[in-house]
Each structure stands twice: as structure tokens, then as C-alpha cells.
Protein backbone atom coordinates (compact mmCIF):
# COMPACT_ATOMS: atom_id res chain seq x y z
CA UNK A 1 -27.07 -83.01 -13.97
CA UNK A 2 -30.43 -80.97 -14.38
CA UNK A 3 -29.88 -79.69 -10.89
CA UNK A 4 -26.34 -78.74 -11.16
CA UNK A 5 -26.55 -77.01 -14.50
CA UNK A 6 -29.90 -75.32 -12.74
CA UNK A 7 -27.73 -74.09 -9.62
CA UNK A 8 -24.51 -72.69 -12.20
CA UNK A 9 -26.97 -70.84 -13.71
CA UNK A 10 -28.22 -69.44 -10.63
CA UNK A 11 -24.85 -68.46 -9.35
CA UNK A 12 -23.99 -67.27 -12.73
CA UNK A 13 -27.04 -64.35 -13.19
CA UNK A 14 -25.88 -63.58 -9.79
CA UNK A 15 -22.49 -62.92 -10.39
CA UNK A 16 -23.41 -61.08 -13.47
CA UNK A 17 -26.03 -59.16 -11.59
CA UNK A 18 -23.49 -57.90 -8.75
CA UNK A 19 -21.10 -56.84 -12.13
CA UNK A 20 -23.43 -55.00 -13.29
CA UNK A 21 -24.27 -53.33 -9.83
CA UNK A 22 -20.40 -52.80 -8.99
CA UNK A 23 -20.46 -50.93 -12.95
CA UNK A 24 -23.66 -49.02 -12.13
CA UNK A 25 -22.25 -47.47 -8.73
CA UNK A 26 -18.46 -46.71 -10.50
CA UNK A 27 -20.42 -44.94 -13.10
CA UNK A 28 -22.59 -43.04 -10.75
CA UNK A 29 -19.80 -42.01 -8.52
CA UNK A 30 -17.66 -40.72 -11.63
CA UNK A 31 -20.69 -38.58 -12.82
CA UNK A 32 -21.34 -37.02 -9.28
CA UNK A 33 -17.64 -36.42 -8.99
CA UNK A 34 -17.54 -35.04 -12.52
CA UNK A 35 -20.53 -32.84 -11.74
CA UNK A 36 -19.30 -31.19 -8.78
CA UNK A 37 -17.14 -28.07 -9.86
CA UNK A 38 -13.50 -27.57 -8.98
CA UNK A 39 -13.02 -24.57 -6.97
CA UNK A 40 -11.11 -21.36 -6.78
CA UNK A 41 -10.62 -19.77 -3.69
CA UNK A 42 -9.24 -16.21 -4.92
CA UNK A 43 -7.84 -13.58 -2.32
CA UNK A 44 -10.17 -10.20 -2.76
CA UNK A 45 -8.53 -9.24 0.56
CA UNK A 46 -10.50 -7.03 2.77
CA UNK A 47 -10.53 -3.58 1.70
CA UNK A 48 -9.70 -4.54 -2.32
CA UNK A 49 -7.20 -2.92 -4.07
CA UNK A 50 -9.53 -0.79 -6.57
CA UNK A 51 -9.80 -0.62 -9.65
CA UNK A 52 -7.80 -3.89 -9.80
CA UNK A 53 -10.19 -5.61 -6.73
CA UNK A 54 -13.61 -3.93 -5.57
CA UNK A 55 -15.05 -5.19 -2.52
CA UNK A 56 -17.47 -2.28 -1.43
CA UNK A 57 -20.50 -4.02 -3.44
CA UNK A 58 -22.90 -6.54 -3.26
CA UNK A 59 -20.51 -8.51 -5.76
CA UNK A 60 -16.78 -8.22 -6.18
CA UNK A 61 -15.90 -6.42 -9.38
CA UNK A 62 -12.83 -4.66 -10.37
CA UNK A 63 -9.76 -5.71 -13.54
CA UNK A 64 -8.47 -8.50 -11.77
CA UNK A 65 -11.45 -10.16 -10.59
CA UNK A 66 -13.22 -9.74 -13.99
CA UNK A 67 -10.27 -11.45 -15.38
CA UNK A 68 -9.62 -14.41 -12.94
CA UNK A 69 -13.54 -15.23 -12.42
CA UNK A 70 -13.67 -15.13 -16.44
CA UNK A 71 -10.62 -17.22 -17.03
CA UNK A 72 -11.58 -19.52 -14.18
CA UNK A 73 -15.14 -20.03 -14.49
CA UNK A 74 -14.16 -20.84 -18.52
CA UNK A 75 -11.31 -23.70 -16.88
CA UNK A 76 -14.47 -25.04 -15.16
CA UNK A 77 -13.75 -23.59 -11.82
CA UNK A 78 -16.18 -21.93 -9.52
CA UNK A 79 -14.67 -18.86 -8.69
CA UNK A 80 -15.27 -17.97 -4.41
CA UNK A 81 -14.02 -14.79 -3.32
CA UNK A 82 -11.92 -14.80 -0.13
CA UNK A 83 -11.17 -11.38 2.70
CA UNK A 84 -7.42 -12.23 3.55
CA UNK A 85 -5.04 -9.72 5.15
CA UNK A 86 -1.93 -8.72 3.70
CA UNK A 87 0.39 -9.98 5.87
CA UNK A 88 -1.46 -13.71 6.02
CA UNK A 89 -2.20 -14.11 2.37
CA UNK A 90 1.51 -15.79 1.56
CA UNK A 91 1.19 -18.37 4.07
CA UNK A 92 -2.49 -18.94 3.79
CA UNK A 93 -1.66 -19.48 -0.19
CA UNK A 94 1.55 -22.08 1.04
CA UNK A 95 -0.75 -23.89 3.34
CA UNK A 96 -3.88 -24.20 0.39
CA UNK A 97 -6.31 -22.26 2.48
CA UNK A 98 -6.54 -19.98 -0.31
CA UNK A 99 -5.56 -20.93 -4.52
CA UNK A 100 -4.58 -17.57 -5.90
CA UNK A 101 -3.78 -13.82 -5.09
CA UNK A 102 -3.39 -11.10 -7.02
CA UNK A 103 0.54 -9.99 -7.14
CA UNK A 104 3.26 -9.08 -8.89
CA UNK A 105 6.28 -10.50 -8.32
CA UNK A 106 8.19 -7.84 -6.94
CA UNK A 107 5.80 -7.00 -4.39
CA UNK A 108 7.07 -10.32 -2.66
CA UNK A 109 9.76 -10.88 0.06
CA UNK A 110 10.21 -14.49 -1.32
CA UNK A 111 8.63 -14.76 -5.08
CA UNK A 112 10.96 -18.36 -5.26
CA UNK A 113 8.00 -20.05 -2.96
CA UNK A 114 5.10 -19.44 -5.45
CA UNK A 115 3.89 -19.73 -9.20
CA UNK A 116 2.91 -16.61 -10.87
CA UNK A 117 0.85 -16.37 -14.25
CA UNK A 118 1.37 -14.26 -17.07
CA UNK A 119 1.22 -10.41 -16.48
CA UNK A 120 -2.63 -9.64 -16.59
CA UNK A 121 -1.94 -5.91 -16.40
CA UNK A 122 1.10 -3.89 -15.90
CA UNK A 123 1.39 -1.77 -12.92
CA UNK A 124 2.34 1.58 -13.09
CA UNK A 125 3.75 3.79 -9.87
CA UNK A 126 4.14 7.20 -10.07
CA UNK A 127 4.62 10.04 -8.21
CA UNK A 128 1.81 12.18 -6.73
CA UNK A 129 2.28 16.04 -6.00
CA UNK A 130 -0.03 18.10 -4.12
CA UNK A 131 -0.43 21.13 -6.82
CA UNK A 132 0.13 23.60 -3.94
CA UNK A 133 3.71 22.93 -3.64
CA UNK A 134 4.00 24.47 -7.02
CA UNK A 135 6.05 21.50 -8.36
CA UNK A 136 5.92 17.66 -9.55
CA UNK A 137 8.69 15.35 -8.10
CA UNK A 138 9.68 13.42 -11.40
CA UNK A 139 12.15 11.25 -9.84
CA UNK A 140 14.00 9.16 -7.00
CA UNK A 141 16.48 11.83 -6.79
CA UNK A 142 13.69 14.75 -6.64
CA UNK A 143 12.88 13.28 -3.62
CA UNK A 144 16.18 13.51 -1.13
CA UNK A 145 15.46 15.25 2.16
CA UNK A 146 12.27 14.95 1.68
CA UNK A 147 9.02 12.45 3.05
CA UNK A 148 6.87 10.29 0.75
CA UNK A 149 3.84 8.63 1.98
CA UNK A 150 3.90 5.04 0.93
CA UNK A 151 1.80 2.14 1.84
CA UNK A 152 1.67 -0.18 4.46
CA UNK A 153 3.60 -3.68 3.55
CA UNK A 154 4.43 -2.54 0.04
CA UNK A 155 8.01 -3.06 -1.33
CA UNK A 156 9.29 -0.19 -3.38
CA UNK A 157 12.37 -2.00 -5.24
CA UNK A 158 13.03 1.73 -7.19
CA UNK A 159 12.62 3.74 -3.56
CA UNK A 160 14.19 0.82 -0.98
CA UNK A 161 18.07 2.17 -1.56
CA UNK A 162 17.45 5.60 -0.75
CA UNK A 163 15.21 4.53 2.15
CA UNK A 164 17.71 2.52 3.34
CA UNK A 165 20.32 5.14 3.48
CA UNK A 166 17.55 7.70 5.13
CA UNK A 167 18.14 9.69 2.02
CA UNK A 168 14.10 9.58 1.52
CA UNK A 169 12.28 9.24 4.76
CA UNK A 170 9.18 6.52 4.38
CA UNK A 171 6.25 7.07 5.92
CA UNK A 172 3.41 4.58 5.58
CA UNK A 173 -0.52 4.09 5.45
CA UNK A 174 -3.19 1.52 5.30
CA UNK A 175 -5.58 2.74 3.03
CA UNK A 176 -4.94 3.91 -0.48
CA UNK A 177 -6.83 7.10 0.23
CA UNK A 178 -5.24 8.29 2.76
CA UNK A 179 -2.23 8.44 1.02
CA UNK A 180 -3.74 11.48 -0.53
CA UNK A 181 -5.53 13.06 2.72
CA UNK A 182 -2.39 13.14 4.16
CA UNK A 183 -0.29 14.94 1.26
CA UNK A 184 -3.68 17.58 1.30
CA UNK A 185 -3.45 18.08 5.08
CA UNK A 186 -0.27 17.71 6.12
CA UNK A 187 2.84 19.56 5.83
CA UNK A 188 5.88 17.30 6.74
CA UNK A 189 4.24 15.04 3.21
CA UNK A 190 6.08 15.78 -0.15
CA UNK A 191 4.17 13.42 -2.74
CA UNK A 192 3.15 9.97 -2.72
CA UNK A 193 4.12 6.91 -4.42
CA UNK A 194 1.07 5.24 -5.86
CA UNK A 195 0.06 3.08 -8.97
CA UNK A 196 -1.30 5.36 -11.74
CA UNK A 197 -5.24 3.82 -12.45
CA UNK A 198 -5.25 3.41 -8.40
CA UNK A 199 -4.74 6.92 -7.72
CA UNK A 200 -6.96 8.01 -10.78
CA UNK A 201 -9.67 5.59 -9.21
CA UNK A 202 -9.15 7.88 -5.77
CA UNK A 203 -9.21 11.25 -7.09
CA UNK A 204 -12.35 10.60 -9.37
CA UNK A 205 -14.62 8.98 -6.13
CA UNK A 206 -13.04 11.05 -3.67
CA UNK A 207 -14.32 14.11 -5.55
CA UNK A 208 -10.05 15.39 -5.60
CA UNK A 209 -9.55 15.84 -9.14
CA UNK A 210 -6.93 18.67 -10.36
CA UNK A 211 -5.44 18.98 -6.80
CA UNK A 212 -2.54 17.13 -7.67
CA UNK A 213 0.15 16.57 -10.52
CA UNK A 214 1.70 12.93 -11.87
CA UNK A 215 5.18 12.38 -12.64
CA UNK A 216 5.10 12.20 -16.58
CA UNK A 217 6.57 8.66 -16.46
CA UNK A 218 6.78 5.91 -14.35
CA UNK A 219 9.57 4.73 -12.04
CA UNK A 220 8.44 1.56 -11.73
CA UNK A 221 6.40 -0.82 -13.95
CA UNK A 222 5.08 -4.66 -12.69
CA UNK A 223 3.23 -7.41 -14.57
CA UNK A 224 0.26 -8.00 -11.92
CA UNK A 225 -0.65 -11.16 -12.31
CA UNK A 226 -1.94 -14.12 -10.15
CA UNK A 227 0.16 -15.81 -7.76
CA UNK A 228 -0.34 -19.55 -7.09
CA UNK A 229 1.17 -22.56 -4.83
CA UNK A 230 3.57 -24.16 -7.13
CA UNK A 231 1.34 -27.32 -7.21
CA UNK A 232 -0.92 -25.12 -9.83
CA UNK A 233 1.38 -25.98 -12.38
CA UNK A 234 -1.55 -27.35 -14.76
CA UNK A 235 -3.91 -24.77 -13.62
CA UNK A 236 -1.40 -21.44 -14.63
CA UNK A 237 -0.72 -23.09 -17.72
CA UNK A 238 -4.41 -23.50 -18.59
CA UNK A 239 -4.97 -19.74 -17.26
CA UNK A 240 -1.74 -18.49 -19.45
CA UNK A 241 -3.68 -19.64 -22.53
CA UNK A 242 -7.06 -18.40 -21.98
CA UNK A 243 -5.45 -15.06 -20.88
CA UNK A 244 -3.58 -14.87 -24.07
CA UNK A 245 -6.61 -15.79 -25.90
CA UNK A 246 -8.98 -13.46 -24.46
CA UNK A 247 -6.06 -10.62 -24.83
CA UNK A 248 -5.97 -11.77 -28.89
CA UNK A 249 -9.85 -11.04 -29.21
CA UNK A 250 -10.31 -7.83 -27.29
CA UNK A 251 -12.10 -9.09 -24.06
CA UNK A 252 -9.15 -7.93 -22.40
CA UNK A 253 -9.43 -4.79 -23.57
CA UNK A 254 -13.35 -4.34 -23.20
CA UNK A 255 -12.75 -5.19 -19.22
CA UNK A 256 -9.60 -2.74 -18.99
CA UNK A 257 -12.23 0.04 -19.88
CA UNK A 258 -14.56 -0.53 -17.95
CA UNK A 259 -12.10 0.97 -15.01
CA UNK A 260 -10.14 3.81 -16.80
């Protein structure tokens, strides 16, 4: 009897020993997984889209990237800045190479396919006028007959009818800035439809200021906010309250100036 009780409590302190090794690695693997950070791959694209994106730095920088590393970083997220061409960005997003890009909704041929967030900023296009031609287009119909320089890709939901019928002749761009090069230096170029803090951003580091007029309001105005897969359900609706929290105490604000 000595012996058997002697070899249950053997096998006993064993099986208790491999419990509490089984516990010991469980625990260990939940505290490494809960260490690592979650990640957020965010589209900067390659040339930015300043002052909302800024990619010519050692660091991005810019409105939108101020407010989604913020947001994200305060969700837990490390925040990992990714150079995606237009014209890839919507599949990359559907196929979760990337987890967010800056967009509003109207800028995209199917907006049904993705999440957006809350408006972060609006969006404001306008028309530019180079001040030699004496005048300032003010609105779709000032511009009949005549050739706007537009940008590459871009949807322009107030402009697309009258393109359509050729009653406004399109003629696009890559770059922001050239936009404005061409309306200085070109003749057949009548004004330019670009977003009001992007072509202030221009004129200021392109050293253009006071060669051109603005439309005194806006045809157009978008929420830009951050477009997700639709599997980011949990994520948008964490970002929606910090965004609305941060807008509440002025933080908003404080990074808005930083770029007017």
C-alpha cells in the first residue's frame, strides 16, 4: 500500500507540474502577443498630397498624417507609412496590403467597396485664375469654351457634365504644381481647379504669391477622411470617437494651424 500511495503521489506532482507548465507557456504566449503592437499600414502615396500628406522629409508630416498617426498610435496601433500610386491604392486597400488611405468619398469610382471615417477635414476646390487674364472664373458656367487644367485621376463630380458634353475641355497633370506652371506659361490654360489650402501650400513654397485670383466660394466641398476595407468596422468606430474627441478639445484645431 506504501508503494502504491508512494507511486500516486509521484504521478500526481507530475501531472500538476506539466499544469502548471501548460499555464506558464499560455500565459507567456498571451503577454508576447499582447506586447506586440497592432499595425497600421497608412497610404502617404508617393509624392503626398501637401498640406494634407508631406513626404519630402525625413518624417511624414502634413493634416492628415498628424491626425491618423495621433488617433492610431492612441488605439494602440503603430502607425507605418506606405508610397502607393494612385491608381493601385483601391485594390491594394481590397486585398489588405495596405489598412487606410486618405479619401473622400467622392473622389472614388466605387465608394460602395470601402469604409470611410468621419470627415477629418473638409475639402475645398476652387477656381484658380492667372491675374493676367484680368478676370476670376467664379463658376462652372464661367468656364464654357474654355480649358481648365485638372489633375491626373481626380473626379470632378461639379465639372464631369460639362466635360462630358465638351462644353469645358479637361486637360490633366500629375503634379499639383504644375497645375499652376502651366496656367503661368501657357496660353491655351484658363484657370485651374484645385483644393483651396493645396494651392495656398503651392503658391507660398513655390515663391507665386499674388499671381493669381480664387473664386470667392467653392464649387465643391468633401469630408476627407480615411478610407478603410470594410472589415475595419471596429477600428473606424474607435477612430470616429477619438476624432470627435480630439475635435471637442482643440487638438484638432492646434494641427489644422500648423498648415494654414
Amino acid at each position: 500500500m506504501t508503494y502504491r500511495k508512494h507511486r500516486w503521489l509521484i504521478a500526481s506532482a507530475q501531472r500538476f507540474a506539466y499544469l502548471l507548465f501548460l499555464f506558464a507557456f499560455a500565459f507567456s504566449t498571451n503577454a508576447s502577443l499582447a506586447s506586440d503592437p497592432k499595425v497600421f499600414r497608412f497610404n502617404i502615396s508617393p509624392n503626398g498630397y501637401p498640406p494634407y500628406i508631406i513626404v519630402d522629409q525625413d518624417a511624414p508630416s502634413g493634416i492628415m498624417w498628424d491626425v491618423v498617426s495621433l488617433i492610431s498610435e492612441r488605439l494602440g496601433y503603430q502607425i507605418v507609412a506606405k508610397k502607393i500610386p494612385r491608381k493601385r491604392v483601391d485594390q491594394m486597400l481590397l486585398d489588405g496590403y495596405i489598412d487606410g488611405t486618405s479619401r473622400a468619398k467622392e473622389w472614388t469610382h466605387k465608394p460602395e467597396n470601402f469604409l470611410f471615417t468621419d470627415p477629418i477635414v473638409e475639402v475645398q476646390e476652387v477656381l484658380f485664375t492667372p491675374k493676367k487674364a484680368g478676370m476670376t472664373h467664379q463658376t462652372p458656367e464661367d468656364l464654357f469654351s474654355k480649358t481648365v487644367v485638372t489633375h491626373l485621376g481626380y473626379l470632378y463630380p461639379a465639372l464631369q457634365p460639362h466635360f462630358d458634353s465638351g462644353a469645358i475641355t479637361r486637360f490633366d497633370v500629375s503634379q499639383d504644381r504644375d497645375m499652376f506652371n502651366f496656367l503661368l506659361h501657357g496660353d491655351r490654360f484658363d484657370a485651374a481647379v484645385v483644393d483651396l489650402l493645396v494651392g495656398k501650400w503651392i503658391l507660398k513654397n513655390e515663391g507665386l504669391q499674388g499671381q493669381f485670383t480664387v473664386s470667392a466660394g467653392e464649387m465643391t466641398s468633401f469630408g476627407f477622411r480615411v478610407m478603410l476595407s470594410k472589415e475595419c468596422q471596429a477600428f473606424a468606430n474607435e477612430f470616429n470617437t477619438e476624432l470627435a474627441r480630439i475635435r471637442e478639445n482643440g487638438e484638432l484645431d492646434a494641427i489644422l494651424a500648423n498648415y494654414r
